[in-house]
C-alpha atoms as a PDB file:
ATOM      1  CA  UNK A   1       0.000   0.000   0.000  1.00  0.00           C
ATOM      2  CA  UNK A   2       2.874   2.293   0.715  1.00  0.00           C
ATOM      3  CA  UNK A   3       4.681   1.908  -2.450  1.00  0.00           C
ATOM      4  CA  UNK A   4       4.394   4.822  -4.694  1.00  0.00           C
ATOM      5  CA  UNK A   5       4.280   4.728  -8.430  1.00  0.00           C
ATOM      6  CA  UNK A   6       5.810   6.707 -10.933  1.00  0.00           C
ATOM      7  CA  UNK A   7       3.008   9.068 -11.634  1.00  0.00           C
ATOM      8  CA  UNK A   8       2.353   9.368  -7.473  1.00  0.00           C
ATOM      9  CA  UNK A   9       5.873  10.392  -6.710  1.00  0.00           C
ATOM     10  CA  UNK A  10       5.665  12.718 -10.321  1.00  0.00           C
ATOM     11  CA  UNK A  11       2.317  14.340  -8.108  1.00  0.00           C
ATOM     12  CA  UNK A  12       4.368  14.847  -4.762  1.00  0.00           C
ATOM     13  CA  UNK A  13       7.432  16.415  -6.430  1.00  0.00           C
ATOM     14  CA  UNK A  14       5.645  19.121  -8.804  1.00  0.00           C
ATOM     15  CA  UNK A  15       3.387  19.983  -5.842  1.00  0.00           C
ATOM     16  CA  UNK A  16       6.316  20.858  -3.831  1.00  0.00           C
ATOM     17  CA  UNK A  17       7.665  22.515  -7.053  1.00  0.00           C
ATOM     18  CA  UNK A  18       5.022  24.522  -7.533  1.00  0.00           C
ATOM     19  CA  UNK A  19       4.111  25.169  -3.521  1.00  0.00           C
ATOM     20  CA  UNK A  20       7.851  26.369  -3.564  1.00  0.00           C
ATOM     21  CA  UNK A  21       8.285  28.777  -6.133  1.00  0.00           C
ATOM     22  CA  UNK A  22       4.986  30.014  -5.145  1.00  0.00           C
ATOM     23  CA  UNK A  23       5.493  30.795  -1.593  1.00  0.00           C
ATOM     24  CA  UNK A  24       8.980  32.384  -3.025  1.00  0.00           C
ATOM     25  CA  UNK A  25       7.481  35.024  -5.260  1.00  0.00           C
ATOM     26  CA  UNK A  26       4.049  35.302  -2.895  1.00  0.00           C
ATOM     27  CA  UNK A  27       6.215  36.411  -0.165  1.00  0.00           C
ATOM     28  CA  UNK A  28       8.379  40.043  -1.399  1.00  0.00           C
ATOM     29  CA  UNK A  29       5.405  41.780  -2.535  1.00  0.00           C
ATOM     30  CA  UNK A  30       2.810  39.863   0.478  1.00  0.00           C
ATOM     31  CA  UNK A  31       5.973  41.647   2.898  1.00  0.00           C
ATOM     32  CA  UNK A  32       5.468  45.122   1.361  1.00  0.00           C
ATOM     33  CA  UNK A  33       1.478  45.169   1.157  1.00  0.00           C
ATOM     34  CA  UNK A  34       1.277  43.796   4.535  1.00  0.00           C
ATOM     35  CA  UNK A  35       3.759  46.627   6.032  1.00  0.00           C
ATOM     36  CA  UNK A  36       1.794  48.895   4.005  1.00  0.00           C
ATOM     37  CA  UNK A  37      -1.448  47.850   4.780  1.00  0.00           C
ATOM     38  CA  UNK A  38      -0.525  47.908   8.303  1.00  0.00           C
ATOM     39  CA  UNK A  39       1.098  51.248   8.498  1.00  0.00           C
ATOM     40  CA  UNK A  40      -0.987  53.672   6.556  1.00  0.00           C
ATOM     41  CA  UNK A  41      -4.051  55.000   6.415  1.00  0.00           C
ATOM     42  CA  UNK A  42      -5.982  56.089   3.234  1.00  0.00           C
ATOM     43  CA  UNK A  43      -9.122  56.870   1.274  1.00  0.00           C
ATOM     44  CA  UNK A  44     -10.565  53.513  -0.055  1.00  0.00           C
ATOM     45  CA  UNK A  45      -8.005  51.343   2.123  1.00  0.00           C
ATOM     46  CA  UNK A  46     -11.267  48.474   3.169  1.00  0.00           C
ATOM     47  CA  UNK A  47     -11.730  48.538  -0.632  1.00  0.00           C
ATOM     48  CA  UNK A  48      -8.304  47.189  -1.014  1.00  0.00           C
ATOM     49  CA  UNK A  49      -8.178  45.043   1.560  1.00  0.00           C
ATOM     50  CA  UNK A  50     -11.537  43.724   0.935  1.00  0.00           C
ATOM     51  CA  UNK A  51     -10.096  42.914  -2.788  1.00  0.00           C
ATOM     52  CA  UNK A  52      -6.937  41.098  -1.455  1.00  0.00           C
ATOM     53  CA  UNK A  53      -8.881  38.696   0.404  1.00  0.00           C
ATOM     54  CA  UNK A  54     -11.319  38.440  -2.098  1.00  0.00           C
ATOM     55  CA  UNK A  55      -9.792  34.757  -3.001  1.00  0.00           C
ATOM     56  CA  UNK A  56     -10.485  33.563   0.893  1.00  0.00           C
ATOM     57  CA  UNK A  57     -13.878  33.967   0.477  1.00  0.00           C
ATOM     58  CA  UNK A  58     -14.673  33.221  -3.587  1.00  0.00           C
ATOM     59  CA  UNK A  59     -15.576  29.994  -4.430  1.00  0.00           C
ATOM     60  CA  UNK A  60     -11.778  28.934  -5.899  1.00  0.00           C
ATOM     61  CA  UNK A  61     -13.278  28.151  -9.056  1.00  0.00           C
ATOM     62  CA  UNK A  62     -14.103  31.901  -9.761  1.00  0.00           C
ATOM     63  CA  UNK A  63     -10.013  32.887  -9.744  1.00  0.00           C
ATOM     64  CA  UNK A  64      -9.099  29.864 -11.728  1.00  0.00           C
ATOM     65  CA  UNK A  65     -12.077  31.096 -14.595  1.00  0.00           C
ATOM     66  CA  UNK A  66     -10.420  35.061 -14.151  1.00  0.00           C
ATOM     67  CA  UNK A  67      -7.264  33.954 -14.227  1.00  0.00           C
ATOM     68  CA  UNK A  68      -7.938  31.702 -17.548  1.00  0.00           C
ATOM     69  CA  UNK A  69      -9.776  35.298 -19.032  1.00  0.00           C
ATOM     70  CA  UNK A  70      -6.645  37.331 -18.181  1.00  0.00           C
ATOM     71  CA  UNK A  71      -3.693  35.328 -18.978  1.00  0.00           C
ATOM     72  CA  UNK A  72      -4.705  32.315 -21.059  1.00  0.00           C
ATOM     73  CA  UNK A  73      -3.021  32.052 -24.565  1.00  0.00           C
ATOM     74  CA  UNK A  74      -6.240  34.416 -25.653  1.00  0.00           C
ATOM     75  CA  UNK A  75      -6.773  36.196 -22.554  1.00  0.00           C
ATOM     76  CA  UNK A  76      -6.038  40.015 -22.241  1.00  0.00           C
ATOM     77  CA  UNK A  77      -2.956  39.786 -20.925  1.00  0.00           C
ATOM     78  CA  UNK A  78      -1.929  36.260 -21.694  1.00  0.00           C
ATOM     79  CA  UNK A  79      -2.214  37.051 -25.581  1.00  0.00           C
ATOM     80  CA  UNK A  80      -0.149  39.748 -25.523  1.00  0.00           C
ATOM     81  CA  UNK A  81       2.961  38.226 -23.656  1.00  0.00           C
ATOM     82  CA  UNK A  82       2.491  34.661 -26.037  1.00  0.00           C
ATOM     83  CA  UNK A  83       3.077  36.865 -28.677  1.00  0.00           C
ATOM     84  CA  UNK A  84       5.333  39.447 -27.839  1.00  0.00           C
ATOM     85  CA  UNK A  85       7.568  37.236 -25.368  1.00  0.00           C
ATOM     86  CA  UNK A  86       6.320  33.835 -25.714  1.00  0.00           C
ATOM     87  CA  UNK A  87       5.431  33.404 -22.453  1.00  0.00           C
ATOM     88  CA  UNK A  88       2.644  31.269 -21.683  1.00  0.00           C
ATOM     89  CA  UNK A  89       0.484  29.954 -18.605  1.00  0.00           C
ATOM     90  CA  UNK A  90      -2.424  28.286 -19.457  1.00  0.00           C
ATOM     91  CA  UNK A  91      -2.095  24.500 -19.076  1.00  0.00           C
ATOM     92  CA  UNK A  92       1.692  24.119 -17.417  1.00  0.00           C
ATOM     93  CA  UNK A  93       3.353  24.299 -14.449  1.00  0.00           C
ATOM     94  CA  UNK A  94       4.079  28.014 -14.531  1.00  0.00           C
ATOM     95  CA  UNK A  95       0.239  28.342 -14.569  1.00  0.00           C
ATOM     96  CA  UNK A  96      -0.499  26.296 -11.452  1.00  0.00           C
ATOM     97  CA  UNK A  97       2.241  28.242  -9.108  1.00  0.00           C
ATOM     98  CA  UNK A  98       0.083  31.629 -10.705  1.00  0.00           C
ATOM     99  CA  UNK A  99      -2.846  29.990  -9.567  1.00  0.00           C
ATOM    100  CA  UNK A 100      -1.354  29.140  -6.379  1.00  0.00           C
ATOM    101  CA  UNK A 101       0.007  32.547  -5.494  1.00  0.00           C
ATOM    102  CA  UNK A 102      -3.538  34.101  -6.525  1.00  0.00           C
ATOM    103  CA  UNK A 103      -4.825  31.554  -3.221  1.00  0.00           C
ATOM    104  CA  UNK A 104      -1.953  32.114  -1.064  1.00  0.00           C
ATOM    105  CA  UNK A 105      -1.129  35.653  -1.354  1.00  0.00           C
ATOM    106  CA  UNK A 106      -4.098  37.299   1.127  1.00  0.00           C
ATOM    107  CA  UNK A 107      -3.047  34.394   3.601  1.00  0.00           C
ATOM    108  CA  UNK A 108       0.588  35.562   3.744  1.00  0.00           C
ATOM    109  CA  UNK A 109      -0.478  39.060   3.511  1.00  0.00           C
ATOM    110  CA  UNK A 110      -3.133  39.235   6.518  1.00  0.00           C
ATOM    111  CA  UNK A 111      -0.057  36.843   8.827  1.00  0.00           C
ATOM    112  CA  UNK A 112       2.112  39.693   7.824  1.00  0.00           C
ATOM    113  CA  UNK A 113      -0.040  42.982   8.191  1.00  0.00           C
ATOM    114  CA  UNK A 114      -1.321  41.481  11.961  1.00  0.00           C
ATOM    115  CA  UNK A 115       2.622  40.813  12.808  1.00  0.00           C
ATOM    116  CA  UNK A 116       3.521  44.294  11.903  1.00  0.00           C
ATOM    117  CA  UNK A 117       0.511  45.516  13.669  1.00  0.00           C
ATOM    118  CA  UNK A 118       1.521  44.369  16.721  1.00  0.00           C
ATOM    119  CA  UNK A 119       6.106  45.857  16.386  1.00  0.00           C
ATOM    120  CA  UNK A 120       5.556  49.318  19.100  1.00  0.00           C
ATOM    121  CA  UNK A 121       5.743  52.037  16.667  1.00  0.00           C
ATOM    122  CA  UNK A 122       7.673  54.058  19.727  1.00  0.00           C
ATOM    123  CA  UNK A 123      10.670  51.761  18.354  1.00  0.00           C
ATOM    124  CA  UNK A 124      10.637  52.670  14.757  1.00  0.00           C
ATOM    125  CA  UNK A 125      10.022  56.273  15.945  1.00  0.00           C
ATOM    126  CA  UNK A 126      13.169  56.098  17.910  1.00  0.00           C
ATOM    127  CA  UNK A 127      15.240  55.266  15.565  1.00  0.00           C
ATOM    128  CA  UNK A 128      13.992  58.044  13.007  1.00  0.00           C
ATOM    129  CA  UNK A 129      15.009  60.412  15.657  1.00  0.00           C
ATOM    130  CA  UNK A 130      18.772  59.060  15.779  1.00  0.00           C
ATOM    131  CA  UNK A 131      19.245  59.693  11.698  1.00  0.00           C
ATOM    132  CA  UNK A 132      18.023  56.206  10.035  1.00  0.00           C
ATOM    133  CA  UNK A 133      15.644  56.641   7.129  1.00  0.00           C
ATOM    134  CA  UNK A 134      12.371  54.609   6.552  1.00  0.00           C
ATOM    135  CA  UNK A 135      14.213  51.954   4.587  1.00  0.00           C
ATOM    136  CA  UNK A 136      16.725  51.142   7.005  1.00  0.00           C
ATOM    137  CA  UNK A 137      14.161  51.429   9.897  1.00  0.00           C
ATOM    138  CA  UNK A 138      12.010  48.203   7.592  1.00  0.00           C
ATOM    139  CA  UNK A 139      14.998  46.620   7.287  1.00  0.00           C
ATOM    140  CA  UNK A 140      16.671  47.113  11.012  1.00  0.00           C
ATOM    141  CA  UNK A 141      13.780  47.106  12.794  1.00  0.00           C
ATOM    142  CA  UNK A 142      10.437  46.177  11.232  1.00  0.00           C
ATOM    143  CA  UNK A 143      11.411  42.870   9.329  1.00  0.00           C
ATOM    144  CA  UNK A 144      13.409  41.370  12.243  1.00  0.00           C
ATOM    145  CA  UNK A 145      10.266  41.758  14.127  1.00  0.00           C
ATOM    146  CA  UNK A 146       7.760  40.631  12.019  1.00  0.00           C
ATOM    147  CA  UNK A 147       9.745  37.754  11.171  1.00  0.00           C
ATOM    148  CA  UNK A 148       7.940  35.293  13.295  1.00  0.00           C
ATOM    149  CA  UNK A 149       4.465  36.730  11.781  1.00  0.00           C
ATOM    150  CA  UNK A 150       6.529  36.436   7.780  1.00  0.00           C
ATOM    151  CA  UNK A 151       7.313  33.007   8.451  1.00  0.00           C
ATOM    152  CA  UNK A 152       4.078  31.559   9.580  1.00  0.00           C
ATOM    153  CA  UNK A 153       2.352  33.298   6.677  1.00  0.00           C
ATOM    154  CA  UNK A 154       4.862  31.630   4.270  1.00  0.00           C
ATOM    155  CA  UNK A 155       4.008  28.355   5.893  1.00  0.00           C
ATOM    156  CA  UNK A 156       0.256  29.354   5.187  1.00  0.00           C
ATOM    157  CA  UNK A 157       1.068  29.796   2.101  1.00  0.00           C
ATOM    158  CA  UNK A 158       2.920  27.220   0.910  1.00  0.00           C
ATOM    159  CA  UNK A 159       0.209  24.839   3.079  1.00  0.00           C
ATOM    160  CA  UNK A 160      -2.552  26.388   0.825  1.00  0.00           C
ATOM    161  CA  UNK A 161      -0.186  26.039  -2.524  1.00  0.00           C
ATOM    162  CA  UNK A 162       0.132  22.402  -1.863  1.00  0.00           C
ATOM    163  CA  UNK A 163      -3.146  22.109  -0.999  1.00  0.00           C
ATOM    164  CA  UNK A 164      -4.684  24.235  -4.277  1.00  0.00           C
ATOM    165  CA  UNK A 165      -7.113  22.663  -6.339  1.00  0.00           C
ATOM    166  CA  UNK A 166     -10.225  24.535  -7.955  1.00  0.00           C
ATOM    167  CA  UNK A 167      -8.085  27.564  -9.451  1.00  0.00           C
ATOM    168  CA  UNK A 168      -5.636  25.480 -10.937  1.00  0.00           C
ATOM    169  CA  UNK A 169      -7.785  22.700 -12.607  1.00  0.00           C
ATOM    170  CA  UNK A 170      -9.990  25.788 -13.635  1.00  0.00           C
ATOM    171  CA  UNK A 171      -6.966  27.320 -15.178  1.00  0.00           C
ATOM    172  CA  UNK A 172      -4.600  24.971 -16.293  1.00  0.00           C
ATOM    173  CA  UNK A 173      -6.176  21.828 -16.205  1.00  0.00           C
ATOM    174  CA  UNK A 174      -5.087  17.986 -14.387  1.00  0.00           C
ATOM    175  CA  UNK A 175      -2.296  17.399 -17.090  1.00  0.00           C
ATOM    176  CA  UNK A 176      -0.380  14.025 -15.982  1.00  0.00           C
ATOM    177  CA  UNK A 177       3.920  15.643 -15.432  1.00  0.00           C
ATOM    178  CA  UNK A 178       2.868  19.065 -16.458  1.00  0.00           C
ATOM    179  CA  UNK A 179      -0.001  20.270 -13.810  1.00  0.00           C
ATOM    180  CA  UNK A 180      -1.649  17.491 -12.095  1.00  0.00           C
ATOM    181  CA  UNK A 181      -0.735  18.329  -8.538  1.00  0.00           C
ATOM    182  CA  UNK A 182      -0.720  16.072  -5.486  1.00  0.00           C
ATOM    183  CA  UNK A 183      -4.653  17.140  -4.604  1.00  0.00           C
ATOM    184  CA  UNK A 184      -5.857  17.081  -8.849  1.00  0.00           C
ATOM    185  CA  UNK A 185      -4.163  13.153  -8.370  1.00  0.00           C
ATOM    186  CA  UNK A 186      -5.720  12.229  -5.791  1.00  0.00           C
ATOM    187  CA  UNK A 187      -8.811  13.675  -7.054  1.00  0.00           C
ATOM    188  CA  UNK A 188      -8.172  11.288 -10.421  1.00  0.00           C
ATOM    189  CA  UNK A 189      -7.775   8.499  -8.115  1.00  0.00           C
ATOM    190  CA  UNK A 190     -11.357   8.985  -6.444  1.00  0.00           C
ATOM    191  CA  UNK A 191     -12.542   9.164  -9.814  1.00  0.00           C
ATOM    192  CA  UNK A 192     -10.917   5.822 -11.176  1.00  0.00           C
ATOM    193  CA  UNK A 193     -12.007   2.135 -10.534  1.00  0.00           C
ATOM    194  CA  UNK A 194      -9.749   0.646  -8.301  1.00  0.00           C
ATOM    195  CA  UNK A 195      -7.926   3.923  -7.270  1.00  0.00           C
ATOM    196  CA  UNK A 196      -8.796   3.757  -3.548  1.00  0.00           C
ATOM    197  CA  UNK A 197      -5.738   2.531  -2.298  1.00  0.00           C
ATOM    198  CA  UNK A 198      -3.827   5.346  -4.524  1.00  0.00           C
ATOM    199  CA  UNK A 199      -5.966   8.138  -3.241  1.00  0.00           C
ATOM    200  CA  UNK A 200      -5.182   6.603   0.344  1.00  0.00           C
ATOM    201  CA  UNK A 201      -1.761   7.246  -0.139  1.00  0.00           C
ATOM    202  CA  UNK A 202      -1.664  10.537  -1.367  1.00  0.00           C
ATOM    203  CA  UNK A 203      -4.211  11.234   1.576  1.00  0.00           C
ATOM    204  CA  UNK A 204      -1.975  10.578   4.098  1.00  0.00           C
ATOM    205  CA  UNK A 205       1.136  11.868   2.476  1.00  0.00           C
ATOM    206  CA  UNK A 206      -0.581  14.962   2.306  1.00  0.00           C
ATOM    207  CA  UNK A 207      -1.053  14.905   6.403  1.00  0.00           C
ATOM    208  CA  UNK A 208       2.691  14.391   6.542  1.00  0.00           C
ATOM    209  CA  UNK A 209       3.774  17.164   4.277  1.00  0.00           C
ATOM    210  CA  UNK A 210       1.461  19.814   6.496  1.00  0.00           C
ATOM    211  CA  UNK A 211       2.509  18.318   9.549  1.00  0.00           C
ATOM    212  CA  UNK A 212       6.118  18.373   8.567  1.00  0.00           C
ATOM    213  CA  UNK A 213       5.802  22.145   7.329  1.00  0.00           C
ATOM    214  CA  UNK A 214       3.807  23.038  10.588  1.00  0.00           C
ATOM    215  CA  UNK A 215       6.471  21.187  12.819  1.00  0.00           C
ATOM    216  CA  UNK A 216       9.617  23.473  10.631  1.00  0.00           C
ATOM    217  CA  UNK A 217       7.503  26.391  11.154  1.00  0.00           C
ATOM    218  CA  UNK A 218       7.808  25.672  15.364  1.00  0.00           C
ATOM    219  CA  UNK A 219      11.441  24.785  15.389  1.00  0.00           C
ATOM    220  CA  UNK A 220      11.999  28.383  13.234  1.00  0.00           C
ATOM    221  CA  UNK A 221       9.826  30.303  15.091  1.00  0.00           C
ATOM    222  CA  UNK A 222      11.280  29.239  18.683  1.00  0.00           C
ATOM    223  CA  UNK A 223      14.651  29.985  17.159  1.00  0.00           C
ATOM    224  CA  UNK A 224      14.046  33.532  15.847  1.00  0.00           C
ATOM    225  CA  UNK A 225      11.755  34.300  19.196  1.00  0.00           C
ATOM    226  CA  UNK A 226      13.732  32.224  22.179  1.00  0.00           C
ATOM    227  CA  UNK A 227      11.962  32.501  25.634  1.00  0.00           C
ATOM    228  CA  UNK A 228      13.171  34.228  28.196  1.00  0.00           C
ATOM    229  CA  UNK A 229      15.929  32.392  29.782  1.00  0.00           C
ATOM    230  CA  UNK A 230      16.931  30.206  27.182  1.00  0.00           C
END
């Protein structure tokens, strides 16, 4: 029962493919809204947010279908860069870890915007007042800080990139190599005669991939934020 096939261990290794490089390039610009969000007020700022989050609440199916509109080979945007740069999402891998950055960004962004929330801003004030400019007060003072908050939204996100399913079939389809992730394979399995002991499989090497993630998360966490008398 334990011993994976070809096209199972193909599943587990472009999930964590994809789950990587999308936590990656989630995470710069998920750092700066978050900070930004948390920081500043400004006309139509619950408008944003509420657009961020947007995926959290949408049924996933509804980003997968935009994102298909917008950058598909005859979307609006994903017509222009097949032709001017031959770049092209729909239907391959670089489609799914769009479609999994789309789910995972508001999850890293809202772990990020609370952490910052919560960094004294007598401390970053301080430090204005001895010379350092904003930058060097992010990167000093604000980002060290945070970094508890950062990491647990990148282990959110990656945990909800490994775990995507209804944007990316939507967008890119359950393509055996190419796109079909560790869920779309397990959902093939459910769907085949005789796949029960597959799906199974996948099931529970799904638990121990989040568990594994969740446990890292700890172990990083207790490192960058050590009690008090250790």
């Amino acid at each position: 029962m334990f011993e994976l096939s070809d096209q199972e261990l193909s599943a587990i290794l472009l999930s964590l493919k994809i789950a990587g490089w999308s936590t990656l390039l989630s995470c710069p610009p998920a750092i700066l809204v978050g900070w930004f969000l948390a920081r500043w007020d400004f006309t139509g700022k619950a408008l944003i947010d509420g657009l961020i989050h947007l995926p959290l609440v949408l049924p996933p199916i509804v980003p997968g279908y935009l994102l298909l509109l917008c950058f598909g080979n005859n979307g609006l945007i994903g017509h222009w860069l097949h032709q001017q740069f031959g770049i092209s999402f729909a239907f391959n891998w670089k489609g799914a870890v769009l479609a999994s950055m789309v789910m995972a960004f508001p999850l890293i962004v809202r772990s990020v915007r609370l952490s910052v929330s919560a960094i004294d801003k007598g401390l970053e004030n301080a430090a204005r007042t001895l010379g350092a400019d904003s930058l060097w007060v992010f990167l000093s003072i604000t980002l060290p800080l945070a970094a508890p908050g950062i990491l647990a939204g990148a282990v959110l996100g990656f945990s909800r990139s490994l775990g995507e399913f209804g944007a990316t079939i939507t967008f890119v389809g359950n393509i055996q190599s190419e796109t079909r992730t560790l869920p779309l394979a397990i959902y093939t399995a459910t769907q085949s005669p005789g796949g029960d002991d597959q799906a199974a499989r996948m099931v529970m090497l799904s638990i121990v991939l989040a568990l594994t993630a969740l446990a890292l998360s700890e172990m990083l966490s207790r490192k960058l934020h050590p009690k008090p008398g250790r």
